[in-house]
N, C-alpha and C. Protein backbone atom coordinates (compact mmCIF):
# COMPACT_ATOMS: atom_id res chain seq x y z
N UNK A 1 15.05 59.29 -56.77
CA UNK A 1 14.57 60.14 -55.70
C UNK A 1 15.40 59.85 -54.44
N UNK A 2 15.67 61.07 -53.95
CA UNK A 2 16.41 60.91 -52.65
C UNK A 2 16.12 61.16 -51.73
N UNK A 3 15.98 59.94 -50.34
CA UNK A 3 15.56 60.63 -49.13
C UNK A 3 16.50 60.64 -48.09
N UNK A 4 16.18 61.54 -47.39
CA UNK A 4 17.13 62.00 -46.00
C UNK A 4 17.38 61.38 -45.14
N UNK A 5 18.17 60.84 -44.49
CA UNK A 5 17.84 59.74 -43.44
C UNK A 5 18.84 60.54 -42.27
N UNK A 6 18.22 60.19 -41.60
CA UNK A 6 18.38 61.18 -40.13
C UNK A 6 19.77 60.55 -39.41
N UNK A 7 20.30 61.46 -38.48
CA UNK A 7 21.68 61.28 -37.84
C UNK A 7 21.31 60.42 -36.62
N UNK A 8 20.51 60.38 -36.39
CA UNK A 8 19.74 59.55 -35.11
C UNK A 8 18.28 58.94 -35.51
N UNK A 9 18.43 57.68 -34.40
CA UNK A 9 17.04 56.95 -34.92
C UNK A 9 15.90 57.97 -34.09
N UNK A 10 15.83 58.50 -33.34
CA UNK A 10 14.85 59.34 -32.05
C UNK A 10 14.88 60.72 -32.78
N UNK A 11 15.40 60.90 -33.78
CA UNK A 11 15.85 62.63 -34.42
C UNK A 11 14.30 62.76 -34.60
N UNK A 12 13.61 64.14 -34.54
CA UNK A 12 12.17 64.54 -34.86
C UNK A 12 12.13 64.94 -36.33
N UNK A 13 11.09 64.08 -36.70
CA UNK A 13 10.61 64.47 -38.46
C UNK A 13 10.79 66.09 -38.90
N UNK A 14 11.40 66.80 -39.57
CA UNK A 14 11.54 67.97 -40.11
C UNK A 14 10.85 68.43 -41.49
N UNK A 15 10.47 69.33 -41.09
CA UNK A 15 9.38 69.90 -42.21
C UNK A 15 9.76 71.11 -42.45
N UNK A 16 10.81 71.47 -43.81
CA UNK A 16 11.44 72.39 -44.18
C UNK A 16 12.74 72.20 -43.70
N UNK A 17 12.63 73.92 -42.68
CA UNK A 17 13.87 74.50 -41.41
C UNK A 17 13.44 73.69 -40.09
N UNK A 18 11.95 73.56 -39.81
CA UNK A 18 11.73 72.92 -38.79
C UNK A 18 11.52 71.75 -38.54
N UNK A 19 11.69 71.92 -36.91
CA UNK A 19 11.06 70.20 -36.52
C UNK A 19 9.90 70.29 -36.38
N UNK A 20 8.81 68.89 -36.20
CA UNK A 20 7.60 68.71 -36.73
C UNK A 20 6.83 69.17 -35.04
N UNK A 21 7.49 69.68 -33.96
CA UNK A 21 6.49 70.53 -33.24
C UNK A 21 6.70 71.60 -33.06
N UNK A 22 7.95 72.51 -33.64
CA UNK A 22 7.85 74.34 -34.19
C UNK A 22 6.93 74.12 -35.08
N UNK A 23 6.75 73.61 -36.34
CA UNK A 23 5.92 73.49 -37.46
C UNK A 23 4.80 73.55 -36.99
N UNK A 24 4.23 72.53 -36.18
CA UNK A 24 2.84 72.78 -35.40
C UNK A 24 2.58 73.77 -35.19
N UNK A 25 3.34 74.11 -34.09
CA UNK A 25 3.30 75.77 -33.52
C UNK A 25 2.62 76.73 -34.25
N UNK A 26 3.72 76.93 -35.30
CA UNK A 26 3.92 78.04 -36.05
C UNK A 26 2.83 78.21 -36.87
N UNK A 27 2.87 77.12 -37.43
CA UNK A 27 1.78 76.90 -38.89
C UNK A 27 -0.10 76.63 -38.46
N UNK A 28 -0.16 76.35 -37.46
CA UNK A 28 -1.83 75.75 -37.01
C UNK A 28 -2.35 77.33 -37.04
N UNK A 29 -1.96 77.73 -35.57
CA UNK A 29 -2.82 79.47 -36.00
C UNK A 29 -2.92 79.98 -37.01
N UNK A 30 -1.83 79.56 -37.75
CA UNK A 30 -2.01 80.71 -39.44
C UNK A 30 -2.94 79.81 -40.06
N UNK A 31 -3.03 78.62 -40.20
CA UNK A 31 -3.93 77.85 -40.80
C UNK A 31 -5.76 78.19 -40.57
N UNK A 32 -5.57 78.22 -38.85
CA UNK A 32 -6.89 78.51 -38.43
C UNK A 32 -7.65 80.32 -38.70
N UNK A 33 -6.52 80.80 -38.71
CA UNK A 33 -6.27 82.47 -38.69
C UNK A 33 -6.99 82.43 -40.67
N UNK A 34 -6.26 81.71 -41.47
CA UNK A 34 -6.79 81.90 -42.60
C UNK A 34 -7.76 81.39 -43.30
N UNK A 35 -8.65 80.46 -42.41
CA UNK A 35 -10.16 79.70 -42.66
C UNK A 35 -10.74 80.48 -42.11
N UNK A 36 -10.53 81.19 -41.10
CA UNK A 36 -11.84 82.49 -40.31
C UNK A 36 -11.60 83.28 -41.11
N UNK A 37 -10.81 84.16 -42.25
CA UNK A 37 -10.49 85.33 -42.69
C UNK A 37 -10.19 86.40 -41.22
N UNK A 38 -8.93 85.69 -41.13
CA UNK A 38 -7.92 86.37 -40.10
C UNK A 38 -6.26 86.28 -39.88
N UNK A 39 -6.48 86.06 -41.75
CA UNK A 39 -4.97 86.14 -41.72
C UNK A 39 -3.77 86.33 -40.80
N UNK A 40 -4.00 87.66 -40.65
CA UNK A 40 -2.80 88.50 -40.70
C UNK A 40 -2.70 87.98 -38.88
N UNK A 41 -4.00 88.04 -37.82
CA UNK A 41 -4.19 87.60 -36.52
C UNK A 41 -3.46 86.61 -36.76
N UNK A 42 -3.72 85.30 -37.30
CA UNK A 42 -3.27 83.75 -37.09
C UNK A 42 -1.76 83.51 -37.25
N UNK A 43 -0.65 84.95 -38.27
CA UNK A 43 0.36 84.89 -38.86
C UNK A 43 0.95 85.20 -37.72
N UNK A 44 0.43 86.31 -36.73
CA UNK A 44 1.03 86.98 -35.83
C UNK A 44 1.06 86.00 -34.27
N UNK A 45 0.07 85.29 -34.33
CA UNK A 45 -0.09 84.23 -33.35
C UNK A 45 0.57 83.40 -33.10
N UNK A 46 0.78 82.75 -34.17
CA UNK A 46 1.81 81.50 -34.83
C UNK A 46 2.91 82.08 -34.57
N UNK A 47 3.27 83.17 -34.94
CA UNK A 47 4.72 83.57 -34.76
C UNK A 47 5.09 83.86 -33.30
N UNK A 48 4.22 84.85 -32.81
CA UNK A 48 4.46 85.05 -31.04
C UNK A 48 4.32 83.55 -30.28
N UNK A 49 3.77 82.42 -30.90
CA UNK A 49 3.78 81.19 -30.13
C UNK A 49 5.09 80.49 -30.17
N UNK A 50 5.38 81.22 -31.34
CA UNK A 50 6.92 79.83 -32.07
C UNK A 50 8.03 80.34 -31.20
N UNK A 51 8.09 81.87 -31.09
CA UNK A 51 9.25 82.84 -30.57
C UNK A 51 9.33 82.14 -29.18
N UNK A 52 7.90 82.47 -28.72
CA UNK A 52 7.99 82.01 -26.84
C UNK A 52 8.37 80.20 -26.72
N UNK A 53 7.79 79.44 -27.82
CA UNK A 53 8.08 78.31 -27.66
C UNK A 53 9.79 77.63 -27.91
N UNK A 54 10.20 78.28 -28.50
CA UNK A 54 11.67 78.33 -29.23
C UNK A 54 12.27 78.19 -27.94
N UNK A 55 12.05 79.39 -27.52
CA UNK A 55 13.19 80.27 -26.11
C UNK A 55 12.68 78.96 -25.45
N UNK A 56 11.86 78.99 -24.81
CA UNK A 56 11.23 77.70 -23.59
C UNK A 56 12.15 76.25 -24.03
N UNK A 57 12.23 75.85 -25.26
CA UNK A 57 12.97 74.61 -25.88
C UNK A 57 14.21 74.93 -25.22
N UNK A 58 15.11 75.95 -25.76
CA UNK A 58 16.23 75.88 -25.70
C UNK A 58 16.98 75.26 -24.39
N UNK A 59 16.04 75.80 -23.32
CA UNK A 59 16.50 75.27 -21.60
C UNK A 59 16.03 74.52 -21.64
N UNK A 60 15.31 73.59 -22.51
CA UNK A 60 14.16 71.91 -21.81
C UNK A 60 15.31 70.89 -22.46
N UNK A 61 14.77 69.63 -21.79
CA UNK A 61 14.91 68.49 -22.36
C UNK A 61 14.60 67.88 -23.64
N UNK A 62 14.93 67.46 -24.68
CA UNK A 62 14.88 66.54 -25.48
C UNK A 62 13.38 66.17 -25.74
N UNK A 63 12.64 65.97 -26.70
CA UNK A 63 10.88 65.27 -26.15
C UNK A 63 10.06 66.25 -25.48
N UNK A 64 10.57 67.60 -25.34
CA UNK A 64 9.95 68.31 -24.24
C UNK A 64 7.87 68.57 -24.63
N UNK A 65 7.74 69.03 -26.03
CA UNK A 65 6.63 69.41 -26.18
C UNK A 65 5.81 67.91 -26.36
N UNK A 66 6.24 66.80 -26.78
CA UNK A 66 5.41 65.63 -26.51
C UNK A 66 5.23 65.07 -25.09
N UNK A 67 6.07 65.83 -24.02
CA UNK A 67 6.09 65.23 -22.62
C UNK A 67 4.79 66.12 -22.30
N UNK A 68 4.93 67.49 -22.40
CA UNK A 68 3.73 68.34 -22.32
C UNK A 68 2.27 68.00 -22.67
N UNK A 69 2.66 68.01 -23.83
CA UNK A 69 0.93 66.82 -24.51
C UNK A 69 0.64 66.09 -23.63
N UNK A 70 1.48 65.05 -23.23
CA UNK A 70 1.03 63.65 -22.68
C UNK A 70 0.92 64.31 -20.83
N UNK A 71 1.11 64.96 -20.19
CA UNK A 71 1.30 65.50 -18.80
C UNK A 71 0.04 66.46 -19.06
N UNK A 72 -0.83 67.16 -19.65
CA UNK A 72 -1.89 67.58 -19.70
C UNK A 72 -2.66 66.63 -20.20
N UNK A 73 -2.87 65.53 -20.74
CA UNK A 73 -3.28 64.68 -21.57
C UNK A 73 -4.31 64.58 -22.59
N UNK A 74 -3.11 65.38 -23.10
CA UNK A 74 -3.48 65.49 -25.07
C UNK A 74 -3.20 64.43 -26.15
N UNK A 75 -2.06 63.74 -25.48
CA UNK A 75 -1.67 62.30 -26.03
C UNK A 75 -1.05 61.26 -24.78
N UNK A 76 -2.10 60.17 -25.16
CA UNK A 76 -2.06 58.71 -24.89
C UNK A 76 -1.41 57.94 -25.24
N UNK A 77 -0.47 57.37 -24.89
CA UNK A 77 0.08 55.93 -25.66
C UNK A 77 -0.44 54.80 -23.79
N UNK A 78 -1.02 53.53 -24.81
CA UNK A 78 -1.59 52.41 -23.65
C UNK A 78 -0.34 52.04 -22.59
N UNK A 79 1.29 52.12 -23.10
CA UNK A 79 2.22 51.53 -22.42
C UNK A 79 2.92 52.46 -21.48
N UNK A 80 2.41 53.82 -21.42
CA UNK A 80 2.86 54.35 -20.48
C UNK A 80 2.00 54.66 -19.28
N UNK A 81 2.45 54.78 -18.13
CA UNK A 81 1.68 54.57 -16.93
C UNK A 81 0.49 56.35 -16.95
N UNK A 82 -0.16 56.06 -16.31
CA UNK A 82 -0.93 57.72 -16.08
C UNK A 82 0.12 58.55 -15.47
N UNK A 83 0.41 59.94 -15.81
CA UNK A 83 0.69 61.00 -15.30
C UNK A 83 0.59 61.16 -13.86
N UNK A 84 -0.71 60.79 -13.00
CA UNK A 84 -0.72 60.65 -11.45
C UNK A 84 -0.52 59.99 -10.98
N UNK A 85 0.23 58.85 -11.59
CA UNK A 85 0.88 57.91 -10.64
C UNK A 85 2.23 58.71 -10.36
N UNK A 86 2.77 58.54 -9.18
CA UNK A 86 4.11 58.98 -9.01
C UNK A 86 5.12 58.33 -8.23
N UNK A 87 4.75 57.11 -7.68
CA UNK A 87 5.62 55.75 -7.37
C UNK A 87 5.58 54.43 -7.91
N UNK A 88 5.98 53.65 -8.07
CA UNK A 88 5.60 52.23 -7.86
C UNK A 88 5.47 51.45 -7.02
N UNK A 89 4.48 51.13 -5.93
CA UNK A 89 5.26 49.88 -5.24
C UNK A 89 4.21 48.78 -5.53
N UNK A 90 5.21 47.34 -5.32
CA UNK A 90 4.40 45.79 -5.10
C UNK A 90 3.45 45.57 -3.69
């Protein structure tokens, strides 16, 4: 069995064609869209999210949709400071 090993240690996990937060994107509405019996809504959702999210990537930084998470705070890690801090001093 063969596995892939990435060109960079920081490269984002890929699932398929995508990286593992288009995949999010794309795939959650259709997921949620097809447990309500709303297919075809959740396919079209997912997709108008991925399109607008794509374009938005292309001009961002690197990390951009996990900086987002964590700046609304959807994800926590203990070693990084809060979001409202915005100096340091002693």
């Amino acid at each position: 069995m063969r596995k892939k090993i990435p060109k960079y240690l920081n490269a984002q996990i890929q699932m398929g064609w995508w990286e593992l937060d288009e995949f999010l994107i794309l795939f959650l509405p259709s997921f949620v869209g097809f447990t309500n019996n709303l297919t075809e809504l959740g396919i079209l959702t997912g997709s108008a999210l991925y399109v607008f999210y794509k374009r938005l990537k292309e001009n961002a930084q690197e990390g951009f949709f996990w900086h987002i998470l964590y700046w609304y705070g959807f994800w926590r890690r203990e070693f990084i400071l809060p979001s409202w801090i915005r100096e340091l001093v002693q």
